[in-house]
Protein backbone atom coordinates (compact mmCIF):
# COMPACT_ATOMS: atom_id res chain seq x y z
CA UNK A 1 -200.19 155.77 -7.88
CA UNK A 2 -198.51 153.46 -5.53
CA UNK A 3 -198.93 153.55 -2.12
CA UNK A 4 -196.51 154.84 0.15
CA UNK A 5 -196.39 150.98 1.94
CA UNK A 6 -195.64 149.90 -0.99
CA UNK A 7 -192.79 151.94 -1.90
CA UNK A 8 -191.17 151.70 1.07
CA UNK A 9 -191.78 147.75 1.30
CA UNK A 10 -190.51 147.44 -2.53
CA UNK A 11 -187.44 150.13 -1.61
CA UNK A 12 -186.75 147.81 1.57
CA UNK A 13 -186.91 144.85 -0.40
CA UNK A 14 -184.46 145.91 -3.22
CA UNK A 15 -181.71 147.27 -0.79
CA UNK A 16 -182.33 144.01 1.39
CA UNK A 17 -180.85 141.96 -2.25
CA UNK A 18 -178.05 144.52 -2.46
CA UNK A 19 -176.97 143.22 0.86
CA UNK A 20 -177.44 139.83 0.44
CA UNK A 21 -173.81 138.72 -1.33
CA UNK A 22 -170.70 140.37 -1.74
CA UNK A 23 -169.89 144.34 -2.29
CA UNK A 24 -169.53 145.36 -5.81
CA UNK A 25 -166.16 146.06 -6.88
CA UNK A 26 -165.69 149.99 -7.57
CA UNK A 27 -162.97 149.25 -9.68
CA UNK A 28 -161.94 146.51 -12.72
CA UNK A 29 -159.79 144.17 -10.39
CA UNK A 30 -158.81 143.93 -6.51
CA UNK A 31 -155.96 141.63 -6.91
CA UNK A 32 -155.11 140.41 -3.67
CA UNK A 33 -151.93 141.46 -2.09
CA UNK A 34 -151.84 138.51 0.55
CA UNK A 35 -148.62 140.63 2.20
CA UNK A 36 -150.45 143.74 3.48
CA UNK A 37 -150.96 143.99 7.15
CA UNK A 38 -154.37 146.08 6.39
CA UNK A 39 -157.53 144.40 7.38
CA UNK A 40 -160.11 145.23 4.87
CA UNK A 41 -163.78 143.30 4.58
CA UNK A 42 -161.88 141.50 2.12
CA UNK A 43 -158.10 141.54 1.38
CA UNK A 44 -155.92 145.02 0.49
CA UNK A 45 -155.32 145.32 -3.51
CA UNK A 46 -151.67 145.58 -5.19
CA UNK A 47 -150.78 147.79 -7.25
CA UNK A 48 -152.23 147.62 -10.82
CA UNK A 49 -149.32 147.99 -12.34
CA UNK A 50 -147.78 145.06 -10.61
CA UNK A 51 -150.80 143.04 -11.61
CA UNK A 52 -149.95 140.57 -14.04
CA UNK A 53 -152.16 137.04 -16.04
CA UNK A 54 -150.89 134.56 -12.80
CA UNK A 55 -152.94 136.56 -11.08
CA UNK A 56 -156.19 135.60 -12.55
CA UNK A 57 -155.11 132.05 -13.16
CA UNK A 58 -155.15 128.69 -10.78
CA UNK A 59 -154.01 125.11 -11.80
CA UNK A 60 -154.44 121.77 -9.89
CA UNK A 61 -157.72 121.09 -9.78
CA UNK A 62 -157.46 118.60 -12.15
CA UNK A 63 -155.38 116.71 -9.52
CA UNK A 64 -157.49 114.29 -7.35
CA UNK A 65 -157.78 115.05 -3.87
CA UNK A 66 -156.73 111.95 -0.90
CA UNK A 67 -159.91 111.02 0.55
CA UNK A 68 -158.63 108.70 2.98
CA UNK A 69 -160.09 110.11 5.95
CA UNK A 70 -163.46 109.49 8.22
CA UNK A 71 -165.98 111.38 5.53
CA UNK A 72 -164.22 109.74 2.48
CA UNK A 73 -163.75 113.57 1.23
CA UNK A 74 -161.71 116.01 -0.31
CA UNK A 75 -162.18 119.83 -0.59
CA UNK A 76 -159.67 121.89 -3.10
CA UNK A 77 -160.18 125.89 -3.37
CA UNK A 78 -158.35 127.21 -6.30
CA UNK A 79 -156.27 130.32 -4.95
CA UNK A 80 -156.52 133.18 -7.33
CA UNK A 81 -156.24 136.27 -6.07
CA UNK A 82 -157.15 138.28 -8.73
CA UNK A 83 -161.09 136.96 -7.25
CA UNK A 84 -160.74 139.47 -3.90
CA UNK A 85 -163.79 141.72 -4.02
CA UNK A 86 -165.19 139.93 -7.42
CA UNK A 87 -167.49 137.66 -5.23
CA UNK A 88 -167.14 134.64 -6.19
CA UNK A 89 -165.22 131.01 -5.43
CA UNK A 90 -164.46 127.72 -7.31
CA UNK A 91 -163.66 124.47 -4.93
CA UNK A 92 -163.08 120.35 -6.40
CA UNK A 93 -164.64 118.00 -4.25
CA UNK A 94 -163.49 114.80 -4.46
CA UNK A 95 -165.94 111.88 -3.21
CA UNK A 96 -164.76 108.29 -1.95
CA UNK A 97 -167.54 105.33 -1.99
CA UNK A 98 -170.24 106.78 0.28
CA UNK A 99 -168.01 109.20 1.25
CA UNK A 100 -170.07 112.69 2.39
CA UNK A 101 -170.27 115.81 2.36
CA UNK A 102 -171.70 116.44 5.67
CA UNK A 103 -174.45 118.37 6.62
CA UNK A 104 -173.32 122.57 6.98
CA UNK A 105 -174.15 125.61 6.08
CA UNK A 106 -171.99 128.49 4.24
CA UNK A 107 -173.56 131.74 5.79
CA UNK A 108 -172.41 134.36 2.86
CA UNK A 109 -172.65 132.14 -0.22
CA UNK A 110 -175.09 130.16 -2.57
CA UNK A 111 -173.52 127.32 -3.95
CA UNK A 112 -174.24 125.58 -7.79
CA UNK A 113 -172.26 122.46 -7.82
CA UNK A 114 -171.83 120.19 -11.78
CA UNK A 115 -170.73 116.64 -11.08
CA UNK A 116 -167.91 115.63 -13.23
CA UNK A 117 -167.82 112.16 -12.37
CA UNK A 118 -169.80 109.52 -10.67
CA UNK A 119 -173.13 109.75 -8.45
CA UNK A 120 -173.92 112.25 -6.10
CA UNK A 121 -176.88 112.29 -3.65
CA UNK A 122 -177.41 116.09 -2.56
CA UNK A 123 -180.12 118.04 -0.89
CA UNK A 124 -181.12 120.54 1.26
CA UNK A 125 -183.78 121.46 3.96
CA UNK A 126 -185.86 124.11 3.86
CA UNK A 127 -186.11 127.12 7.28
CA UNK A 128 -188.79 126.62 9.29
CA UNK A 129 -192.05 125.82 8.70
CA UNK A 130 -191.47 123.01 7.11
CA UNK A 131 -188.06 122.22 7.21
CA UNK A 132 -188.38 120.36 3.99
CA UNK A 133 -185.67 118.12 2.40
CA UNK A 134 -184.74 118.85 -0.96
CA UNK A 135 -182.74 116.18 -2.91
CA UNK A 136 -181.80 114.58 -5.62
CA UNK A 137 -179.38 111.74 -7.09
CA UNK A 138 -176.79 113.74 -9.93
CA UNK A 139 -175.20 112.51 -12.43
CA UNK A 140 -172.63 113.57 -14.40
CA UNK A 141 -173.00 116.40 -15.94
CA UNK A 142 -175.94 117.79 -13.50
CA UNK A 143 -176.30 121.00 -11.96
CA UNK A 144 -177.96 121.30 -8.20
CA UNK A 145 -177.80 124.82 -6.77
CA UNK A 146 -178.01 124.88 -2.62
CA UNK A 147 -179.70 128.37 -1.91
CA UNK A 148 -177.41 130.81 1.06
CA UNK A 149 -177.46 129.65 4.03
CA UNK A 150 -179.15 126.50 4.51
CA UNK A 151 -178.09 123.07 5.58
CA UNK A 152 -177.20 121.26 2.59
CA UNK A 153 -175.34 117.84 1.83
CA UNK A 154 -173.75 115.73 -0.79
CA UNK A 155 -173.19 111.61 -0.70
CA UNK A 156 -171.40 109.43 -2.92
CA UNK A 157 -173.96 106.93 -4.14
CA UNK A 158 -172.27 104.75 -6.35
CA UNK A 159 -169.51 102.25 -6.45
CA UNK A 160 -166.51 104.53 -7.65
CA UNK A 161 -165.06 107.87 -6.64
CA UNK A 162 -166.75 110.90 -7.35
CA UNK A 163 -165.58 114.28 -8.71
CA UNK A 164 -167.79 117.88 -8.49
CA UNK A 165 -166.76 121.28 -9.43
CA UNK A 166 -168.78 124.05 -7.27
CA UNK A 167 -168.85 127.89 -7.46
CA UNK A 168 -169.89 129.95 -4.34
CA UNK A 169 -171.51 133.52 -4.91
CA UNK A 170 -168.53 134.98 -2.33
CA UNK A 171 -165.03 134.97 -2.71
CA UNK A 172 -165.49 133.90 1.43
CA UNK A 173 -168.99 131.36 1.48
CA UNK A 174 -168.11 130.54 5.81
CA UNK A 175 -168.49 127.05 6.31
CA UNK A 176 -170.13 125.95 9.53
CA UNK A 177 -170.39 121.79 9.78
CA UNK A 178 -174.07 121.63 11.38
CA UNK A 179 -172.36 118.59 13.68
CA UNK A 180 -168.69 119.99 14.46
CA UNK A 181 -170.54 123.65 15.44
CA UNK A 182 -173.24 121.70 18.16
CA UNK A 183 -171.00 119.26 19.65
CA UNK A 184 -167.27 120.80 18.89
CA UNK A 185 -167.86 124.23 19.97
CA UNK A 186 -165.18 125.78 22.20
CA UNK A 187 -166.23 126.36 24.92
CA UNK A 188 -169.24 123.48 25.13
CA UNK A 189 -172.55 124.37 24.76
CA UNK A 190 -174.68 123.33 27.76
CA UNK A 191 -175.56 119.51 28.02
CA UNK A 192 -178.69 120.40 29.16
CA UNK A 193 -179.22 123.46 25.99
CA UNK A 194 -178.58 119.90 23.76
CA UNK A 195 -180.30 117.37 25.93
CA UNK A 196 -183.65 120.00 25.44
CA UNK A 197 -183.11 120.48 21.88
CA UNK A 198 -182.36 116.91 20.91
CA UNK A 199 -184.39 115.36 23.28
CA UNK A 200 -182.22 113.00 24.14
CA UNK A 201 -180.51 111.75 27.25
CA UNK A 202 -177.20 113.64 28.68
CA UNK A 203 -175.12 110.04 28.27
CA UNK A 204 -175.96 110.70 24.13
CA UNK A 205 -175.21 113.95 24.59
CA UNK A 206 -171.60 113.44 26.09
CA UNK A 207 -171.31 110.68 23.52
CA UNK A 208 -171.55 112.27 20.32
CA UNK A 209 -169.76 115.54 21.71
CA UNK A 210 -166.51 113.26 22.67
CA UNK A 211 -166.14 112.41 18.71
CA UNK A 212 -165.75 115.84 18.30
């Protein structure tokens, strides 16, 4: 017979993985009803009888996304509301030469991304010890998956635009920029928190936080 340690570590274990993405559903659908002043961990559901195939359905993402900006990236999330409490997302990235998907984290989510088109660099580092990278260079047709919340990245390797489709194990992943959270935050953290953790002078410090 098992040991009680081992019960109760096995019991923890198992209701530690029930908590670790979204509820179940208790029902067939949750369409959303984006209207409804209730706040809910979630969004309020209409009523089934009002439900109808639109809501299940999203089109556009076979529409390229305008990349013309610093990271040479576009992010599309295709609205369906008939996801609400299903617990899971679908986003189009589009990729210019080099352009990036920088460094962040989605606390609630793991992601599994399929390039469509082009070369993608992408990677991840492990927690601590050893804070190991991960990567790889996709191509299309390849699957990476980036495991909850860890810093992960993507980079356009080749010479022409990229495309990637990626589903996210919540119908809300977060997204925290690793970069944009240190250096944008509102108010600032400390200089001297960042001058200690990067070890780096306070001039760098007040550098990199006025791109931001």
């Amino acid at each position: 017979m098992a040991s009680p340690i081992l019960f109760f570590g096995l019991l923890a274990f198992f209701f530690l993985a029930a908590l670790a993405s979204d509820p179940s559903p208790l029902q067939d659908f949750c369409v959303a009803d984006t209207n409804s002043p209730v706040l809910l961990n979630g969004l309020a559901c209409k009523d089934p009888k009002t439900v109808e195939a639109n809501d299940f359905s999203s089109s556009g993402l076979h529409i390229a996304g305008n990349t013309s900006n610093p990271e040479g990236l576009s992010v599309a999330s295709a609205q369906i509301p008939g996801l609400n409490t299903l617990g899971i997302s679908l986003l189009r990235f589009d990729y210019a030469p080099w352009g990036i998907n920088a460094p962040h984290i989605h606390p609630r989510a793991t992601e599994i991304l399929t390039v469509l088109e082009g070369s993608l660099e992408v990677g991840f580092v492990t927690s601590t010890p050893p804070n190991r990278l991960i990567t790889k260079v996709l191509q299309k047709g390849d699957v990476f998956v980036f495991p909850i919340g860890l810093i992960h990245y993507q980079r356009n390797v080749g010479k022409k635009c990229a495309t990637a489709i990626a589903a996210a194990s919540s119908q809300n992943p977060g997204f925290i920029p690793i970069a944009n959270a240190v250096f944008g935050s509102k108010p600032d953290i400390p200089s001297d928190v960042l001058v200690k953790a990067f070890q780096v002078d306070k001039n760098v410090v007040n550098h990199i936080r006025s791109k931001f």
